[in-house]
Protein backbone atom coordinates (compact mmCIF):
# COMPACT_ATOMS: atom_id res chain seq x y z
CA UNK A 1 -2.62 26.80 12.91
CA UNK A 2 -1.96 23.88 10.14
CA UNK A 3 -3.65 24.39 7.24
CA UNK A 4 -6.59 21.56 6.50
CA UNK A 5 -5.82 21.48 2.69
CA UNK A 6 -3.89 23.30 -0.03
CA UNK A 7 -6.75 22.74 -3.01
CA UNK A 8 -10.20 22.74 -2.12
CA UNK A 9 -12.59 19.89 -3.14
CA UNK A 10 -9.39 17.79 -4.15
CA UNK A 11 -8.43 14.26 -2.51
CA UNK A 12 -5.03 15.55 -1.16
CA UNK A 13 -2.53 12.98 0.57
CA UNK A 14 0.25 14.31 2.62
CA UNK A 15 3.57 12.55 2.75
CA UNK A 16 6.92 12.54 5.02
CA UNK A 17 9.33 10.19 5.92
CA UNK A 18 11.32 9.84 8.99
CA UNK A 19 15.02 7.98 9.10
CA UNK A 20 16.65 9.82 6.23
CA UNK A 21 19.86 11.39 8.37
CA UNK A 22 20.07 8.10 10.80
CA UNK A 23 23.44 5.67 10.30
CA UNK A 24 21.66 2.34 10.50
CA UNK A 25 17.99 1.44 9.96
CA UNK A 26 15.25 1.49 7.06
CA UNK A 27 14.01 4.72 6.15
CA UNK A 28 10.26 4.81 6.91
CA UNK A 29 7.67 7.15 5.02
CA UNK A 30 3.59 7.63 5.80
CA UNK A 31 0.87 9.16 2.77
CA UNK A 32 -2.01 10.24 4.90
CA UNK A 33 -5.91 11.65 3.66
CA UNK A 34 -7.35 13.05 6.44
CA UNK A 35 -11.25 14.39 5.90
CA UNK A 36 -11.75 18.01 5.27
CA UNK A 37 -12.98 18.85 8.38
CA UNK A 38 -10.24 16.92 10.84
CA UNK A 39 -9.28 19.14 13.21
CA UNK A 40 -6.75 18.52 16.30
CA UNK A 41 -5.50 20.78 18.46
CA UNK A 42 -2.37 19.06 19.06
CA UNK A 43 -1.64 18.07 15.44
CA UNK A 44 2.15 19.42 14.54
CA UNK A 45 5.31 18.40 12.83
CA UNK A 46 6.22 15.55 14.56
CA UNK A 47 9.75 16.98 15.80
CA UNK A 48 7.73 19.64 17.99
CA UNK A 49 5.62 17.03 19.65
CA UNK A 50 7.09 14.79 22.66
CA UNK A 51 7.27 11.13 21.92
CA UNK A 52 3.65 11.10 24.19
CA UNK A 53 1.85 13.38 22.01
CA UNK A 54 3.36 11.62 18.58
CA UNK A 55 1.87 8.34 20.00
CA UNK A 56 -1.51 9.44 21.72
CA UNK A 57 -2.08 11.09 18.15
CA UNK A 58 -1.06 7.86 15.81
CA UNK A 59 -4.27 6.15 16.51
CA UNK A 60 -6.34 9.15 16.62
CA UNK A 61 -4.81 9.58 13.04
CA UNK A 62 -5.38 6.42 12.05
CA UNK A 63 -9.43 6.25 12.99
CA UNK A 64 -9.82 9.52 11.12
CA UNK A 65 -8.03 9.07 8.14
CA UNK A 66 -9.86 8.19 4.87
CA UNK A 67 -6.56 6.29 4.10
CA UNK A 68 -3.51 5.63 5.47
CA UNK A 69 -0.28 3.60 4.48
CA UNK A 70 3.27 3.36 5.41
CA UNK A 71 6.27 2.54 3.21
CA UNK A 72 9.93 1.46 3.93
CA UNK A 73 12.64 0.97 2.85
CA UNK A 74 16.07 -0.82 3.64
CA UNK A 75 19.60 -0.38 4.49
CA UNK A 76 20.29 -2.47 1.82
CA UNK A 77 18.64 -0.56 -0.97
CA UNK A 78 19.50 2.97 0.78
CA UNK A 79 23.31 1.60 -0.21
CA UNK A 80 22.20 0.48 -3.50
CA UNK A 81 20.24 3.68 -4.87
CA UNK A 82 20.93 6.51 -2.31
CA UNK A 83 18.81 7.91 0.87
CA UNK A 84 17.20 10.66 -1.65
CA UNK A 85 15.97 8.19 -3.96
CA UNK A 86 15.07 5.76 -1.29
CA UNK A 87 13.05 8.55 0.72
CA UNK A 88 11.28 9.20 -2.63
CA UNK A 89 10.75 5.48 -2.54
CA UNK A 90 9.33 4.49 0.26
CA UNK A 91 6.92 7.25 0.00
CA UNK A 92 6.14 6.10 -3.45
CA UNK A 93 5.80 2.55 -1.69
CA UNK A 94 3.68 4.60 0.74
CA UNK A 95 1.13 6.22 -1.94
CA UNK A 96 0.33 2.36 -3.77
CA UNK A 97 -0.92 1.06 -0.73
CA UNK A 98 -3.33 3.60 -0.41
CA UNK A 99 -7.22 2.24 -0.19
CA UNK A 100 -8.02 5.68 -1.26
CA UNK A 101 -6.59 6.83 -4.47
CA UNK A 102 -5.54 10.75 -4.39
CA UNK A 103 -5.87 13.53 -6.64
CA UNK A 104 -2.97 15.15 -5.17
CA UNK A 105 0.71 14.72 -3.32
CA UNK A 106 1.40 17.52 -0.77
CA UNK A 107 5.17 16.30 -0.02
CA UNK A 108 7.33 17.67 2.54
CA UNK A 109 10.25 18.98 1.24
CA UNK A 110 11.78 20.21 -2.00
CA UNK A 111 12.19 17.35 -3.84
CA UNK A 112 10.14 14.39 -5.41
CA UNK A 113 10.28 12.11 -8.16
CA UNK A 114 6.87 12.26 -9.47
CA UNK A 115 4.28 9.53 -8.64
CA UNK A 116 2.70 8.13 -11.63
CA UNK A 117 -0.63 9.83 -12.24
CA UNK A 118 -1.01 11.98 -9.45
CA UNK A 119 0.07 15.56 -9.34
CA UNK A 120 2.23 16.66 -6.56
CA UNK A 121 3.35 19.84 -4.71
CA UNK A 122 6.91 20.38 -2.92
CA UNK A 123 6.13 22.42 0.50
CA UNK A 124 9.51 23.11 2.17
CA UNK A 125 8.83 22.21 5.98
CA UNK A 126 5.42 21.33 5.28
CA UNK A 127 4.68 19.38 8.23
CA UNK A 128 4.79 22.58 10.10
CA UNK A 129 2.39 23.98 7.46
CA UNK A 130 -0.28 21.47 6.29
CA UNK A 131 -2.69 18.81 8.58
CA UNK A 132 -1.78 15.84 6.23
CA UNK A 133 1.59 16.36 6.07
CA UNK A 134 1.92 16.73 9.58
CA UNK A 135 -0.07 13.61 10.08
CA UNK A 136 2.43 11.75 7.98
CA UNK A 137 5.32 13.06 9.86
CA UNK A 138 3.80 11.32 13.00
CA UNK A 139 3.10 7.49 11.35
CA UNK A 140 6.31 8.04 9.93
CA UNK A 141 8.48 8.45 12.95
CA UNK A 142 6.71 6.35 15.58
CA UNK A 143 6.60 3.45 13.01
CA UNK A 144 10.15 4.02 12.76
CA UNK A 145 10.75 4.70 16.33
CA UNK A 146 9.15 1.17 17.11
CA UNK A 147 10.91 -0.53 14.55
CA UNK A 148 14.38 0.79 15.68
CA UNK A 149 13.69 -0.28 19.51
CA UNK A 150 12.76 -4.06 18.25
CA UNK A 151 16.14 -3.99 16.59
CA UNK A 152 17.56 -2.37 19.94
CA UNK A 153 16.74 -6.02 21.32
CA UNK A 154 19.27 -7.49 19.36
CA UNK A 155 21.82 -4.67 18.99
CA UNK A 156 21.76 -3.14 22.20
CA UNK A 157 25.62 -1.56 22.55
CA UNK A 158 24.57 1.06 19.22
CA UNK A 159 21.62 2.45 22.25
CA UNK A 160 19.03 2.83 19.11
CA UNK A 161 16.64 2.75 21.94
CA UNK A 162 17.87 6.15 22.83
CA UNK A 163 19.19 7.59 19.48
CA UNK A 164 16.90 5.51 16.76
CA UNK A 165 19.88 5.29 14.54
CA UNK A 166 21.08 9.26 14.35
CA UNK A 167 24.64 9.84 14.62
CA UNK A 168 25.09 10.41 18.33
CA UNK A 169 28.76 10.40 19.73
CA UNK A 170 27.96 7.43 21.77
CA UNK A 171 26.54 5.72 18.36
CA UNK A 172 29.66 6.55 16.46
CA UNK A 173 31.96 5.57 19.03
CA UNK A 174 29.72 1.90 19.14
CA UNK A 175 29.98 1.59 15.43
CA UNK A 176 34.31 2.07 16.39
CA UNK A 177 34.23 -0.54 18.90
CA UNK A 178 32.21 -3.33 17.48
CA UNK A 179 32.11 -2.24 13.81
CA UNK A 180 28.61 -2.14 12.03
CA UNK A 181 25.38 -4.28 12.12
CA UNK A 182 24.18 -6.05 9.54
CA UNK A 183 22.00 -2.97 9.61
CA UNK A 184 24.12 -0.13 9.08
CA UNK A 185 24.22 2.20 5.76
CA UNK A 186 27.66 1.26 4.59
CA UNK A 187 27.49 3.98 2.00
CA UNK A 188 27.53 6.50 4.50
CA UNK A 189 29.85 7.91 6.74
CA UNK A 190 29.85 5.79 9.60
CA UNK A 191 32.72 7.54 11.72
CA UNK A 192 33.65 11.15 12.27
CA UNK A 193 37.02 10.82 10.59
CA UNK A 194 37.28 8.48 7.72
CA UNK A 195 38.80 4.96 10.26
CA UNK A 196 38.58 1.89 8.63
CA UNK A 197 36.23 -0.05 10.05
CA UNK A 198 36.17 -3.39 8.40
């Protein structure tokens, strides 16, 4: 059973990204408030839920939330300032677009760089442990997911349809053949041993 809150009587956001181990593609992240008394049955880290169940619950989310936002953030900067600092990023980018403003940051993980303002708490594999976070895990990666199958359209030998960017055999060997997209981190490591690929 998640957990509805960590602090009672406190405006808590949750807050996850999706995308941060992926070759090519923006790193997504959600900041979700859900109302102290959601409660869904179904509600779970994303990565134990089917693709269904993440995207039956995104609009159920959504409706119930006192506040919802997504942030992302690009290939291009991921090169420029790293995936950790762009994960802290784009849920940073995630947080300011929040209608509602929280008291308090439950982020998944064990690492943040601190939001301005708002105090925050570190839960290592939170969205297995807390509603909010768990709720953010889900906007996250179907946002992601949907935004990795439009650029499947135009890219369709990498298969993101199938592997959303993750470094797949059949990905790797696509980024040997036809070298990388316009969308591909170029500062990381592309193929399995160290080929040039330019």
């Amino acid at each position: 059973m998640l957990l509805p809150y960590m602090n009672s009587g406190v405006v808590e956001a949750g807050c996850d990204e999706a995308g941060r181990g992926c070759l090519a593609g923006a790193v997504y992240a959600a900041a979700v408030i859900l109302p102290p008394d959601f409660r869904n049955e179904l509600l779970n880290d994303s990565k134990q839920l089917s693709e269904k169940q993440r995207y039956a619950l995104r609009p159920l989310i959504e409706e119930a939330a006192l506040a919802w936002a997504v942030g992302v953030v690009t290939p291009q900067e991921i090169d420029r300032i790293n995936i950790l600092n762009a994960s802290f990023l784009a849920m940073h980018r995630a947080i300011e677009q929040l209608t509602v403003t929280p008291q308090h940051l439950l982020i998944d993980g064990n690492r943040f760089k601190p939001y301005p303002g708002i105090a925050h708490t570190c839960v290592v594999k939170g969205d297995g442990k807390y509603e909010a976070i768990a709720a953010a895990s889900i906007l996250a990666k179907t946002y992601r997911d949907d935004y990795m199958n439009e650029l499947h359209e135009k890219y369709p030998m990498y298969d993101w349809k199938s592997n959303k960017g993750y470094p797949t055999k059949a990905h790797r060997a696509a980024i040997a053949h036809y070298g990388p997209s316009p969308y591909h981190r170029l500062s990381f490591q592309l193929l399995e041993r160290q080929l040039s690929i330019f």
